[in-house]
PDB file of N, CA and C in Angstrom:
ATOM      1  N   UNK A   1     -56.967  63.773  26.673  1.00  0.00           N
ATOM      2  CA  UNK A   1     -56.687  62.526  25.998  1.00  0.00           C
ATOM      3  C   UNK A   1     -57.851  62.234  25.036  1.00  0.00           C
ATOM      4  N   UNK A   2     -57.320  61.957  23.660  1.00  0.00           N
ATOM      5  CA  UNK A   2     -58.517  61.416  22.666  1.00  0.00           C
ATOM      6  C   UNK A   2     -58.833  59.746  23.441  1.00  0.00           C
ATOM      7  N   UNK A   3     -60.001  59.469  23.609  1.00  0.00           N
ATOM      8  CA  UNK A   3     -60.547  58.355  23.952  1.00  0.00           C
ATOM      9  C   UNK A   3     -61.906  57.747  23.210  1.00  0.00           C
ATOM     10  N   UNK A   4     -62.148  56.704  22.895  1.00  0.00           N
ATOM     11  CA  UNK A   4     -63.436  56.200  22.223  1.00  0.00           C
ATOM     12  C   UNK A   4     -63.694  54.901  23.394  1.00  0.00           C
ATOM     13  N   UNK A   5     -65.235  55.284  23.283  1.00  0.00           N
ATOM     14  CA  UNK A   5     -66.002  53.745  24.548  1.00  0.00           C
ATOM     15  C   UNK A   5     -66.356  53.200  23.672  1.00  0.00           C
ATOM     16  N   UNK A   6     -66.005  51.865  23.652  1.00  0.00           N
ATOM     17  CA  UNK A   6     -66.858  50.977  23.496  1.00  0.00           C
ATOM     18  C   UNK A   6     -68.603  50.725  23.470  1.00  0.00           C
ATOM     19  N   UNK A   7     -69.071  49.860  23.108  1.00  0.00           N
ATOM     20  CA  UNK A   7     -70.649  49.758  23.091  1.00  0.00           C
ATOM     21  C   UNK A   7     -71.121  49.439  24.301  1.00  0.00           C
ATOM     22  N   UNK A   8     -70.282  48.666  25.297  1.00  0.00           N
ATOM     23  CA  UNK A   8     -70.427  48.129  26.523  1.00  0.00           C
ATOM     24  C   UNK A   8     -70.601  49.103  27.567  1.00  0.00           C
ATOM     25  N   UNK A   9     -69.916  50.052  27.239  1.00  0.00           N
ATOM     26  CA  UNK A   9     -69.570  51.190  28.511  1.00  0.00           C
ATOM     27  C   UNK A   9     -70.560  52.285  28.759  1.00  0.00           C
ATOM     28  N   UNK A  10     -71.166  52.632  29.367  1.00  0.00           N
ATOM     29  CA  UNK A  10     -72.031  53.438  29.538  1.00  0.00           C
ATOM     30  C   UNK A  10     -72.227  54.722  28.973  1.00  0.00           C
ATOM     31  N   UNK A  11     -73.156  55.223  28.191  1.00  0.00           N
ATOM     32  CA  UNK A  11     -73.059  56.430  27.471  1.00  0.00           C
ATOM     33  C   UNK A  11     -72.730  57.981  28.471  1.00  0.00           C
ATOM     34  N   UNK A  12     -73.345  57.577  29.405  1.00  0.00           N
ATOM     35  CA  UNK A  12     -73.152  58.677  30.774  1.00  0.00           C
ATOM     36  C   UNK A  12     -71.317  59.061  30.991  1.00  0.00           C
ATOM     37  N   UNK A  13     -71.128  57.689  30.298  1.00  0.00           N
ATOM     38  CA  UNK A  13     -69.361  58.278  31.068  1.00  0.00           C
ATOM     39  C   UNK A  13     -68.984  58.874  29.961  1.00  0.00           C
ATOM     40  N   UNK A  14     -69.507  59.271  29.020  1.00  0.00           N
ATOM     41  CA  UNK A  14     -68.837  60.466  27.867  1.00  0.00           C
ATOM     42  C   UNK A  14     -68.960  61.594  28.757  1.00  0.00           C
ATOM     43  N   UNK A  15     -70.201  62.036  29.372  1.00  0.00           N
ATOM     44  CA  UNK A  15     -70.205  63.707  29.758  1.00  0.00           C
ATOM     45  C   UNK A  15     -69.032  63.730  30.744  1.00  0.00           C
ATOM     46  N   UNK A  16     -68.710  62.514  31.633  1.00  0.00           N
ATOM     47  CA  UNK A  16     -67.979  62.651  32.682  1.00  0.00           C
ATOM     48  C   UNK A  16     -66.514  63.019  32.046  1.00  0.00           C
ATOM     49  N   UNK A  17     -66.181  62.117  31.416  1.00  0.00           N
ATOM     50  CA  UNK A  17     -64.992  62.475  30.565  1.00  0.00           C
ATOM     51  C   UNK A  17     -64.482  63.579  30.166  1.00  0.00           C
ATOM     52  N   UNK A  18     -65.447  64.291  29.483  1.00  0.00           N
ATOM     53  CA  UNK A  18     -65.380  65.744  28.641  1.00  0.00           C
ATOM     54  C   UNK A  18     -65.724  66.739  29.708  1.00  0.00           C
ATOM     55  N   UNK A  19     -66.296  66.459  30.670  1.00  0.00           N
ATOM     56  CA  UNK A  19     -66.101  67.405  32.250  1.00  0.00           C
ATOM     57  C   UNK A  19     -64.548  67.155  32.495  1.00  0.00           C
ATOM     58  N   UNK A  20     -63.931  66.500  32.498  1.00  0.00           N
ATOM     59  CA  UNK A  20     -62.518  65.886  32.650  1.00  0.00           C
ATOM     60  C   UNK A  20     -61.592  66.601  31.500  1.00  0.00           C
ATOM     61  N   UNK A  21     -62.074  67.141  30.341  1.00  0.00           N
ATOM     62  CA  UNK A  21     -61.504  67.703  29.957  1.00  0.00           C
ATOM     63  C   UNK A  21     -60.854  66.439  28.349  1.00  0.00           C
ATOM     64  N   UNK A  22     -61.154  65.794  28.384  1.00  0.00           N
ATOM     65  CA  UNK A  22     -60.951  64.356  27.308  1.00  0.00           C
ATOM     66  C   UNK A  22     -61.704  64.578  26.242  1.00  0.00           C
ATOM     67  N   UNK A  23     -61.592  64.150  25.214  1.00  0.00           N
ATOM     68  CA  UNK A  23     -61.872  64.329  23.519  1.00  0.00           C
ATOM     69  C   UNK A  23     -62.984  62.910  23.543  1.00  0.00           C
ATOM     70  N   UNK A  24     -63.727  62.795  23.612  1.00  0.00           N
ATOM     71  CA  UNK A  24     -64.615  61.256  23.687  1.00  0.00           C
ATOM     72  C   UNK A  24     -65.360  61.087  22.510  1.00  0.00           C
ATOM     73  N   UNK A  25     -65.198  59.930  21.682  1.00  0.00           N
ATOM     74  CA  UNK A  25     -66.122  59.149  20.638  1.00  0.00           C
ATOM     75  C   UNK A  25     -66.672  58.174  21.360  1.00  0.00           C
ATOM     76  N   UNK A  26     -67.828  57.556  20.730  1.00  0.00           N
ATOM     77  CA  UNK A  26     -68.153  56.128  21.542  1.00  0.00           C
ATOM     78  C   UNK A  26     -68.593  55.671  19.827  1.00  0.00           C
ATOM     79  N   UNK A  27     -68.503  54.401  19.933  1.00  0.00           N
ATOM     80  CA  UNK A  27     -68.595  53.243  18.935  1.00  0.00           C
ATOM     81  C   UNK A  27     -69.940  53.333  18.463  1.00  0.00           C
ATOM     82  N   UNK A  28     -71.407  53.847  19.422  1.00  0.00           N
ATOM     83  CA  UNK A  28     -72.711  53.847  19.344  1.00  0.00           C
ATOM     84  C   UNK A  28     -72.646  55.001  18.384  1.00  0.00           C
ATOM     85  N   UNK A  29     -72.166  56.292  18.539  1.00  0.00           N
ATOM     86  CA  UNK A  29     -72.329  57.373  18.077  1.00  0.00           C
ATOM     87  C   UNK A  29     -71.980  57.560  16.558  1.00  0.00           C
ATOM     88  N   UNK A  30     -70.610  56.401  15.996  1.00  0.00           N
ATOM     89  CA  UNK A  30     -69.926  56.149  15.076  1.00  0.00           C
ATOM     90  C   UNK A  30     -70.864  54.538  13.931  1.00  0.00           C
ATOM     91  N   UNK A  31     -72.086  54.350  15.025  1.00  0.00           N
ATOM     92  CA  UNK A  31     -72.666  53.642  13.940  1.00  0.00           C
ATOM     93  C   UNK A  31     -71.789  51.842  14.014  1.00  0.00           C
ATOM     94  N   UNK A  32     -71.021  51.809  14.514  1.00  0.00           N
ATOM     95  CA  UNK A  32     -70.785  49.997  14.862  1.00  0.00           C
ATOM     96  C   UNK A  32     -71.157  49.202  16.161  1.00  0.00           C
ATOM     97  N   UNK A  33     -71.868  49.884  16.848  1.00  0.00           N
ATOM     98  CA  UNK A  33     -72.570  49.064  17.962  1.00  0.00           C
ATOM     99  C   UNK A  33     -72.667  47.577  16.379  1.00  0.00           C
ATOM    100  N   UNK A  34     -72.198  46.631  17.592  1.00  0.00           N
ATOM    101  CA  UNK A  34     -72.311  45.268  17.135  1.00  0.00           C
ATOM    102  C   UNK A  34     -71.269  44.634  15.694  1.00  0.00           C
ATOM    103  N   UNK A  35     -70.400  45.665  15.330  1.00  0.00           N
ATOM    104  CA  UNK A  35     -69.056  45.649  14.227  1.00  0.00           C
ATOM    105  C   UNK A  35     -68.257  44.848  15.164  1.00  0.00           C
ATOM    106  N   UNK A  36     -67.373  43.675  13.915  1.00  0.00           N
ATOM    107  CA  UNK A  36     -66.868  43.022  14.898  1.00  0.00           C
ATOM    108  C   UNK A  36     -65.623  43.518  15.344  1.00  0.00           C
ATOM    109  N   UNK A  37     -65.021  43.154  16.200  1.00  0.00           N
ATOM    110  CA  UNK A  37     -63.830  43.696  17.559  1.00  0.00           C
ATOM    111  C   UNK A  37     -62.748  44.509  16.332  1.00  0.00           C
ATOM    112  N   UNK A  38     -62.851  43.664  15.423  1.00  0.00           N
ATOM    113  CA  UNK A  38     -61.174  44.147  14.837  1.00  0.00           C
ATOM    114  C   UNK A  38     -61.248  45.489  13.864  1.00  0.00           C
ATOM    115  N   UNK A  39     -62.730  45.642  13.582  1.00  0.00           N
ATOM    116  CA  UNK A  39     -63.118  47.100  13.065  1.00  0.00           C
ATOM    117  C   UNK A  39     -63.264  48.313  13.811  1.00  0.00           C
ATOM    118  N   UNK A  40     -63.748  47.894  15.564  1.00  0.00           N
ATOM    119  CA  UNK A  40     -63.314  48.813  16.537  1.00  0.00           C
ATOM    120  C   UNK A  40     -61.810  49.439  16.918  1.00  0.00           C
ATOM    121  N   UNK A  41     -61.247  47.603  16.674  1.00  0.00           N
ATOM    122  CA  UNK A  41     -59.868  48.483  17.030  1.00  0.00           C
ATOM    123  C   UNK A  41     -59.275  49.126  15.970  1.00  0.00           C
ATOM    124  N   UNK A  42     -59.364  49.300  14.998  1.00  0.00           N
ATOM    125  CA  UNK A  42     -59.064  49.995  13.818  1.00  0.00           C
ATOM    126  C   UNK A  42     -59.794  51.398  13.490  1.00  0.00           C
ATOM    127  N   UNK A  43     -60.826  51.451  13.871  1.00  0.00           N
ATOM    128  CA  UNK A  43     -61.319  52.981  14.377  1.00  0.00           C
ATOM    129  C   UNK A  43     -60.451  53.792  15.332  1.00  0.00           C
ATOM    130  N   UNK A  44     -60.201  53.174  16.239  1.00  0.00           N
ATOM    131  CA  UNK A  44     -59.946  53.930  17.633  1.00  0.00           C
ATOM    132  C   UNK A  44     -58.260  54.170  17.190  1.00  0.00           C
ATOM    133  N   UNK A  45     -57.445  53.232  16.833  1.00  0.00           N
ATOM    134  CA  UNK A  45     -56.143  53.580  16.318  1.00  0.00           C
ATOM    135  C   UNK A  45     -55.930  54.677  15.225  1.00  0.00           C
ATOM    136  N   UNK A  46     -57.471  54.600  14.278  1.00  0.00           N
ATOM    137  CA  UNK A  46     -57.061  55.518  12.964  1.00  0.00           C
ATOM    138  C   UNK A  46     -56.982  56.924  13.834  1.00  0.00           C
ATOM    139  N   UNK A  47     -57.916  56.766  15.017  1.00  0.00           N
ATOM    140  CA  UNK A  47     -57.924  58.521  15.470  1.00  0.00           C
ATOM    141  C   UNK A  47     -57.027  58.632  16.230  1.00  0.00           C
ATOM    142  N   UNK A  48     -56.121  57.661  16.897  1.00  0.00           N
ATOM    143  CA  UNK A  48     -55.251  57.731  17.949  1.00  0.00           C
ATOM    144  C   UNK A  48     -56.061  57.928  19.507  1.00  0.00           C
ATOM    145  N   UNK A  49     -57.005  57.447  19.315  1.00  0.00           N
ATOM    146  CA  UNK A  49     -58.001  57.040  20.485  1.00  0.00           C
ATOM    147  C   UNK A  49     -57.543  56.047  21.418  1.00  0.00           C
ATOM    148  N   UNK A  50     -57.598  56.354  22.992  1.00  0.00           N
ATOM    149  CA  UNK A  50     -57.168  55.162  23.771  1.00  0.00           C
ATOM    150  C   UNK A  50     -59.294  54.506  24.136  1.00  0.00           C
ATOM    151  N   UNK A  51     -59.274  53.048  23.921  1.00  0.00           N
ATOM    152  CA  UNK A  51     -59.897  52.449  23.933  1.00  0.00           C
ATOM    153  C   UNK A  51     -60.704  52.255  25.392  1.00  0.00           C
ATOM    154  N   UNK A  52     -61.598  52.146  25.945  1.00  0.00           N
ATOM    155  CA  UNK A  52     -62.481  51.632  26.823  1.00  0.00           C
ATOM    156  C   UNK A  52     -63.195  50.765  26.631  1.00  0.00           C
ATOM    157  N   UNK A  53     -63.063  49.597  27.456  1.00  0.00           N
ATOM    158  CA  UNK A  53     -63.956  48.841  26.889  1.00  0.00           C
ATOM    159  C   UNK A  53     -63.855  47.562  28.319  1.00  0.00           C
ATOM    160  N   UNK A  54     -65.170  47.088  28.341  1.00  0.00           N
ATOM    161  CA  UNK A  54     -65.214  45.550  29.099  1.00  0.00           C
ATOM    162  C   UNK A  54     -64.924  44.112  28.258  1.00  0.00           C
ATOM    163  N   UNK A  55     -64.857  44.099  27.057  1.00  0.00           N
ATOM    164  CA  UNK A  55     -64.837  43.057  25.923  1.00  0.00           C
ATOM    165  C   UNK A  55     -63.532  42.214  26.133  1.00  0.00           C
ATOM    166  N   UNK A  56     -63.730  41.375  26.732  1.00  0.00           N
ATOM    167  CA  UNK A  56     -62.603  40.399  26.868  1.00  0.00           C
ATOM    168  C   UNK A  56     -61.989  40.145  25.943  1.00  0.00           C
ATOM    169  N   UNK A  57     -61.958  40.581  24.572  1.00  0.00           N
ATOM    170  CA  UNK A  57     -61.795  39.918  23.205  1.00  0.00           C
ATOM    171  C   UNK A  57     -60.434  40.899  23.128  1.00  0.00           C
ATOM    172  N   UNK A  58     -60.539  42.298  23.975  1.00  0.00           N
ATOM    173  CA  UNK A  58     -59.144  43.318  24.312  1.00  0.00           C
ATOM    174  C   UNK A  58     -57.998  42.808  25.098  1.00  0.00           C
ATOM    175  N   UNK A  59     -58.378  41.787  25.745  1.00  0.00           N
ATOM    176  CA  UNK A  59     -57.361  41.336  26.954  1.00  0.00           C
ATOM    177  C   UNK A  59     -56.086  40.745  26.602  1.00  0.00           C
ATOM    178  N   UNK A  60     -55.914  39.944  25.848  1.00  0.00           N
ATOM    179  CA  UNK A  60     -54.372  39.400  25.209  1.00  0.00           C
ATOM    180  C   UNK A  60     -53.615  40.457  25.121  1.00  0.00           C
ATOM    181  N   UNK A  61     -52.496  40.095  25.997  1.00  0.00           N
ATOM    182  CA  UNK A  61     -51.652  41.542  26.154  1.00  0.00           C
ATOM    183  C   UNK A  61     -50.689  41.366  25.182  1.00  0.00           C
ATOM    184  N   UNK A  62     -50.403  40.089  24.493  1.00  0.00           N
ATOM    185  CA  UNK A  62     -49.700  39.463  23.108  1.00  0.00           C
ATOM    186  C   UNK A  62     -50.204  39.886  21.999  1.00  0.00           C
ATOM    187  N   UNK A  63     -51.297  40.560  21.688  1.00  0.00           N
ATOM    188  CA  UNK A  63     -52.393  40.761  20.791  1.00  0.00           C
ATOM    189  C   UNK A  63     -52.265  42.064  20.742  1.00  0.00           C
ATOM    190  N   UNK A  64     -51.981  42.802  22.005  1.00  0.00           N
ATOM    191  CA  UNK A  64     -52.230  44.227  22.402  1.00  0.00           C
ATOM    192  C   UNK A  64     -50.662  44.899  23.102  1.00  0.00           C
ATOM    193  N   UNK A  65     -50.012  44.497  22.559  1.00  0.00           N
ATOM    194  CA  UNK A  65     -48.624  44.968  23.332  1.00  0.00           C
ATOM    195  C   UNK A  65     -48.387  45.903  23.604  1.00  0.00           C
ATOM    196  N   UNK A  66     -48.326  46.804  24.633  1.00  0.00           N
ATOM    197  CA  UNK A  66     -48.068  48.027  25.179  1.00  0.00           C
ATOM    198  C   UNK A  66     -47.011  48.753  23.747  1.00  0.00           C
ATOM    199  N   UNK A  67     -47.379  50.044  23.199  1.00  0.00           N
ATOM    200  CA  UNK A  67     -46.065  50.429  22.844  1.00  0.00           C
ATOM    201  C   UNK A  67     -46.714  50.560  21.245  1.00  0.00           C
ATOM    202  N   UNK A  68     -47.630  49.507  21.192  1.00  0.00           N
ATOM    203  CA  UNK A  68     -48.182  49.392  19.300  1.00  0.00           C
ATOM    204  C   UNK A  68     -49.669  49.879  19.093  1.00  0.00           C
ATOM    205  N   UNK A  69     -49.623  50.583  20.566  1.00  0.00           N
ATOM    206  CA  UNK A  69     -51.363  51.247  20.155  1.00  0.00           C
ATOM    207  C   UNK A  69     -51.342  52.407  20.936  1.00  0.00           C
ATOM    208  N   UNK A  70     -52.499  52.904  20.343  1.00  0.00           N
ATOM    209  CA  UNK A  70     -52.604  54.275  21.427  1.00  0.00           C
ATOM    210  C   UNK A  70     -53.491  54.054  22.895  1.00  0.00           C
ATOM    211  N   UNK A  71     -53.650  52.661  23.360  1.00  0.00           N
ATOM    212  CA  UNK A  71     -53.698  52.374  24.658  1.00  0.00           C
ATOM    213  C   UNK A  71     -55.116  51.716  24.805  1.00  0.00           C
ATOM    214  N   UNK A  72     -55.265  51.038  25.688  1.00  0.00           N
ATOM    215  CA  UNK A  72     -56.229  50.561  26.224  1.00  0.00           C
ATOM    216  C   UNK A  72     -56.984  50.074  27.601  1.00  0.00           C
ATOM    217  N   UNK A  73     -57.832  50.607  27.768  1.00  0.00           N
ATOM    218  CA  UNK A  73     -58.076  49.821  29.342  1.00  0.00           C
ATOM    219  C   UNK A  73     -59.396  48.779  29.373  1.00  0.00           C
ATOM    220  N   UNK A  74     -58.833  47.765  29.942  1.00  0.00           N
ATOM    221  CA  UNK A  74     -60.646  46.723  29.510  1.00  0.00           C
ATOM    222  C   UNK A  74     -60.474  47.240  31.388  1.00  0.00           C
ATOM    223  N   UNK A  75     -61.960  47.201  31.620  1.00  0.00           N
ATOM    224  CA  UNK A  75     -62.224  47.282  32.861  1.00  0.00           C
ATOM    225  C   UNK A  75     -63.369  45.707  33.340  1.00  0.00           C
ATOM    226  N   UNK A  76     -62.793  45.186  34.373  1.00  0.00           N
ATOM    227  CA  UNK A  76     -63.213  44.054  34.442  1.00  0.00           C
ATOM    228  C   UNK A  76     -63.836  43.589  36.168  1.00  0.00           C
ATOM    229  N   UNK A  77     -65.284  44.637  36.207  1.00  0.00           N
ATOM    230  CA  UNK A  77     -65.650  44.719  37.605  1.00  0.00           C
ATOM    231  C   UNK A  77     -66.364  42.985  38.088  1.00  0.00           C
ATOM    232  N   UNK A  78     -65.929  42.452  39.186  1.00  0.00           N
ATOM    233  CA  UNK A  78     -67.019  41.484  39.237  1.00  0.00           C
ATOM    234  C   UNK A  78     -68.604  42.005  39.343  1.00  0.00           C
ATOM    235  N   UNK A  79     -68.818  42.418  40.090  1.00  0.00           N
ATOM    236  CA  UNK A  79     -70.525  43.205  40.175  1.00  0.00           C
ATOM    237  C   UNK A  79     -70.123  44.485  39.398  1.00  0.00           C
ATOM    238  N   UNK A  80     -70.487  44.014  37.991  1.00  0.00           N
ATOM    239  CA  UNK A  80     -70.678  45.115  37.277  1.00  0.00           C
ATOM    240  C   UNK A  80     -71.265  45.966  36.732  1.00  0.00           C
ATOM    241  N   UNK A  81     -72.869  45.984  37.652  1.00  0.00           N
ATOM    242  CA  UNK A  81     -73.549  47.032  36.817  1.00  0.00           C
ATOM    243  C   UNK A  81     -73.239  48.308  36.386  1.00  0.00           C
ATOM    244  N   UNK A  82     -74.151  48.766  35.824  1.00  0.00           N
ATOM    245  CA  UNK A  82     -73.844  50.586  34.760  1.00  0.00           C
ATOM    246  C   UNK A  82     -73.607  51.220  35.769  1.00  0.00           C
ATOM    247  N   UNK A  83     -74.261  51.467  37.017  1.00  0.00           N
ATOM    248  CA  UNK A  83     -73.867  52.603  37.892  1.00  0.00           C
ATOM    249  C   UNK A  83     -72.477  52.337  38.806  1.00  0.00           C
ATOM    250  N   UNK A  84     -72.038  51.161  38.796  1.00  0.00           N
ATOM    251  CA  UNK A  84     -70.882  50.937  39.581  1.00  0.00           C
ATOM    252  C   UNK A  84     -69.395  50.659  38.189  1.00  0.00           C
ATOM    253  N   UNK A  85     -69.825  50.482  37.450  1.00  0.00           N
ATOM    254  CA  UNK A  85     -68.769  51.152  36.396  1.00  0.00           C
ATOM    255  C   UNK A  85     -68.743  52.188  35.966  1.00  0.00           C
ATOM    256  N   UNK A  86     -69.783  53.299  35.896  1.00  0.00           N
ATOM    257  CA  UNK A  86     -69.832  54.462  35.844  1.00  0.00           C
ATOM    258  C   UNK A  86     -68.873  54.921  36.679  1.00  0.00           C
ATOM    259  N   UNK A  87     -68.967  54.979  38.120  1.00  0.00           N
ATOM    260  CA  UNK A  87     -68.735  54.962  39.357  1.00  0.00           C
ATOM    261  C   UNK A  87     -67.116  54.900  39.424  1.00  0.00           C
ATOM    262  N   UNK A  88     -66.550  53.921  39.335  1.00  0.00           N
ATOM    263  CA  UNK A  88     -65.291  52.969  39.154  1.00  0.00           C
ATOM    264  C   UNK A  88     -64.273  54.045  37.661  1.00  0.00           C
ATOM    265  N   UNK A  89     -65.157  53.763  36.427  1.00  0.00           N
ATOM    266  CA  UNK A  89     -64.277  54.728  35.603  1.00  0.00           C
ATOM    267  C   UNK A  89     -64.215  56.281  36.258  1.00  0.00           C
ATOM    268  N   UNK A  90     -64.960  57.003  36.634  1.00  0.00           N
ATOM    269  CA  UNK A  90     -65.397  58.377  37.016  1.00  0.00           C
ATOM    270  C   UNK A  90     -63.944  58.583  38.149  1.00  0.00           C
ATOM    271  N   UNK A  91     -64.037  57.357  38.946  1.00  0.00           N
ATOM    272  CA  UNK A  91     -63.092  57.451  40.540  1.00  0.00           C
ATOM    273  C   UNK A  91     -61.452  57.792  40.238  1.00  0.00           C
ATOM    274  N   UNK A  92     -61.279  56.819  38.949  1.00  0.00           N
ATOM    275  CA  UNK A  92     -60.211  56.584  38.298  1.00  0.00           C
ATOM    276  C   UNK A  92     -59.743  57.764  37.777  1.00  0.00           C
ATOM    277  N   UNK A  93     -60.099  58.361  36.783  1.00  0.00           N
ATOM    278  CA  UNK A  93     -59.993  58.941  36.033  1.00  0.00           C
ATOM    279  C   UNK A  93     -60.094  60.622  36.637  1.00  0.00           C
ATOM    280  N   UNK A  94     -60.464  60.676  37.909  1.00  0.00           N
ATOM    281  CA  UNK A  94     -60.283  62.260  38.947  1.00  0.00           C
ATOM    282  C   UNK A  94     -58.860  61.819  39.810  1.00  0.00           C
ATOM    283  N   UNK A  95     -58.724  60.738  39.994  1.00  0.00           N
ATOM    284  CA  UNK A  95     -57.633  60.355  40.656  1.00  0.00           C
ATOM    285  C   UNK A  95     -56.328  59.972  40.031  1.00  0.00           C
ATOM    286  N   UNK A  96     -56.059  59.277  38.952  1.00  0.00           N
ATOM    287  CA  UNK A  96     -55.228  58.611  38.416  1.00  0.00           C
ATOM    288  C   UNK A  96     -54.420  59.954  37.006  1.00  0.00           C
ATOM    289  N   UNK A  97     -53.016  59.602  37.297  1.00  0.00           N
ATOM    290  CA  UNK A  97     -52.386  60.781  36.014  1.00  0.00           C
ATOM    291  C   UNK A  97     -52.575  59.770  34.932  1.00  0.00           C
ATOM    292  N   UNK A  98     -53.525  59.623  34.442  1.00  0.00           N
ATOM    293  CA  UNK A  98     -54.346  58.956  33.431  1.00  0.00           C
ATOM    294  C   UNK A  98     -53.304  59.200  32.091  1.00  0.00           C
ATOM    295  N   UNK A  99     -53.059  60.725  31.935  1.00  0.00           N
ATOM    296  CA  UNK A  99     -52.180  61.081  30.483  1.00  0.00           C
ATOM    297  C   UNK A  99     -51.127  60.015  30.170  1.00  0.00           C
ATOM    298  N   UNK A 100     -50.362  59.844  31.396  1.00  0.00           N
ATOM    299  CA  UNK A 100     -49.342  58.512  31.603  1.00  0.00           C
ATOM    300  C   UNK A 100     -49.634  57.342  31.323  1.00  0.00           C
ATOM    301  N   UNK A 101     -51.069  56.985  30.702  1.00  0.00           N
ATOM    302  CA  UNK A 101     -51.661  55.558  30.010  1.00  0.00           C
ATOM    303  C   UNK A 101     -51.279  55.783  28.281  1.00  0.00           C
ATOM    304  N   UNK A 102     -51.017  56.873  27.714  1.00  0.00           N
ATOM    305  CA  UNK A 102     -50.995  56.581  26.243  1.00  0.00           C
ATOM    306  C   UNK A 102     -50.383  55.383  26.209  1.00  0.00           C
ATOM    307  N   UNK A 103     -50.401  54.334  24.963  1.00  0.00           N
ATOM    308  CA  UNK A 103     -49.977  53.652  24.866  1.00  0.00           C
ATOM    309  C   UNK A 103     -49.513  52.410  25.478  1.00  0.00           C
ATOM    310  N   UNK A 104     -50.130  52.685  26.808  1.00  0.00           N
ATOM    311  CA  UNK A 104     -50.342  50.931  27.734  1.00  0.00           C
ATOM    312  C   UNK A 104     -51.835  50.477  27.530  1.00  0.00           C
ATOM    313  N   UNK A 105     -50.931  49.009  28.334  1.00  0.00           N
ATOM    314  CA  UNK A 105     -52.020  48.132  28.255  1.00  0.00           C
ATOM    315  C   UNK A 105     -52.600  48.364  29.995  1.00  0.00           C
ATOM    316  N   UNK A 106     -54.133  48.723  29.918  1.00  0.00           N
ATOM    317  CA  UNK A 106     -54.732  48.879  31.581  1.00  0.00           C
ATOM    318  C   UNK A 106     -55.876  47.872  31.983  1.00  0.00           C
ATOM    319  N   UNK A 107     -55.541  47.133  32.957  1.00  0.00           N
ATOM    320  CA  UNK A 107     -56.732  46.053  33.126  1.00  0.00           C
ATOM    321  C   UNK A 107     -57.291  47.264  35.095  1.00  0.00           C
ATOM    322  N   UNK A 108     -58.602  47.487  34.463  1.00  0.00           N
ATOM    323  CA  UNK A 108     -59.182  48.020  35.759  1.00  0.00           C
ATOM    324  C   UNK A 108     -60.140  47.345  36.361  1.00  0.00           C
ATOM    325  N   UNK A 109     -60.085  47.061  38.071  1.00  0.00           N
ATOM    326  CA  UNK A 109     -60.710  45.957  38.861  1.00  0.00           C
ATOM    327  C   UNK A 109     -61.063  46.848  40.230  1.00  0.00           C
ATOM    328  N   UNK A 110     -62.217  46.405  40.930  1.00  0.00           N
ATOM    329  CA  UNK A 110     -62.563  46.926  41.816  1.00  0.00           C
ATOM    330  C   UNK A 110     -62.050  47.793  42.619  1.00  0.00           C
ATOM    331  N   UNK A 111     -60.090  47.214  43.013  1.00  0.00           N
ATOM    332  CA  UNK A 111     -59.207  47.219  43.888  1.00  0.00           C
ATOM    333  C   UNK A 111     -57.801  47.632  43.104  1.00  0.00           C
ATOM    334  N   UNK A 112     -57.817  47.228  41.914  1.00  0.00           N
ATOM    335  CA  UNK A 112     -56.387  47.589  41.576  1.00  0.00           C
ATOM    336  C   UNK A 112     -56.797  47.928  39.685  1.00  0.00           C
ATOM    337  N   UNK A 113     -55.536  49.046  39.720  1.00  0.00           N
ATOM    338  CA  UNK A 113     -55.110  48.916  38.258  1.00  0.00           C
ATOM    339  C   UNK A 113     -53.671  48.327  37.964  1.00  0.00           C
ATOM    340  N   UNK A 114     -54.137  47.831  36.963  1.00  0.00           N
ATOM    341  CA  UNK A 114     -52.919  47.019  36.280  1.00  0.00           C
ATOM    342  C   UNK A 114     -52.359  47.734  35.046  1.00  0.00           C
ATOM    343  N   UNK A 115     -51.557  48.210  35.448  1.00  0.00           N
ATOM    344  CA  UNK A 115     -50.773  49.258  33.800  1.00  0.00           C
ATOM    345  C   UNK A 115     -49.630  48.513  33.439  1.00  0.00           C
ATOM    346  N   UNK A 116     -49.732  48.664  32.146  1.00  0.00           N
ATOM    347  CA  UNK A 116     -48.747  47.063  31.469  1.00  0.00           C
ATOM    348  C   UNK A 116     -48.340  48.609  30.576  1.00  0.00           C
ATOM    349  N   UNK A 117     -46.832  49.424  30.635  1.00  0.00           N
ATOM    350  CA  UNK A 117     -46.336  49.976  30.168  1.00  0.00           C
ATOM    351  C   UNK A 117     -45.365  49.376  28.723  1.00  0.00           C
ATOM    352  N   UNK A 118     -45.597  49.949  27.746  1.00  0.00           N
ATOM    353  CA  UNK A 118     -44.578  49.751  26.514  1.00  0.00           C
ATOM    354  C   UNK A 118     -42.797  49.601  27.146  1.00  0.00           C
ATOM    355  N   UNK A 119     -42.026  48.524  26.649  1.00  0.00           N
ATOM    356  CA  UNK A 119     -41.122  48.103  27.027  1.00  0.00           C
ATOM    357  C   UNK A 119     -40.099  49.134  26.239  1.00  0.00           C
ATOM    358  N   UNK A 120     -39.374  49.623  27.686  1.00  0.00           N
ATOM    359  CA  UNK A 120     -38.250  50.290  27.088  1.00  0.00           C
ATOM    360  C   UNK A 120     -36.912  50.095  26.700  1.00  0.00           C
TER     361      UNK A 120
END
């Protein structure tokens, strides 16, 4: 899966990814650490990138409708430090048929994922 992280997300979870076998950009690497939200999401769509990100500014699922992007997951840990979102994306992503996210909307939480599939 082509994927781009966000500025939020830990640079460590690129190697994990691409051990995973995933195509990874991150936003730092591309020079917009700190570009505002709507130039990220316009990066990540031009490549057909599914998005990572903690930025609440992703969450409107009205904004983000399953079906009109190439996907997204905000991950939204309460105790969220770097090593336990590291941790949390890494768990996910060995476990989960992840390919089956193109184009949804994914809210990820300690305990559950939430996959908001494009309406058929």
């Amino acid at each position: 899966m082509k994927i781009k992280l966000d500025e939020n997300i830990p640079q460590r979870v690129k190697s994990v990814l691409i051990e995973l076998g995933h195509q990874v950009d991150t936003v730092a690497e591309e020079k917009l650490i700190g570009a505002i939200d709507d130039r990220i999401w316009l990066a990540a769509q031009t490549e057909g990138r599914f998005l990572i990100t903690q930025d609440l500014d992703f969450s409107n699922i009205q904004k983000f409708t399953p079906g009109t992007h190439a996907g997204i997951l905000v991950v939204r840990l309460a105790n969220g430090g770097r090593e336990a979102l590291m941790r949390r994306i890494e768990q996910v992503f060995r476990s989960e048929a992840i390919e089956g996210w193109k184009g949804c909307f994914v809210v990820l939480t300690e305990r559950k994922i939430r996959v908001r599939r494009p309406a058929v």
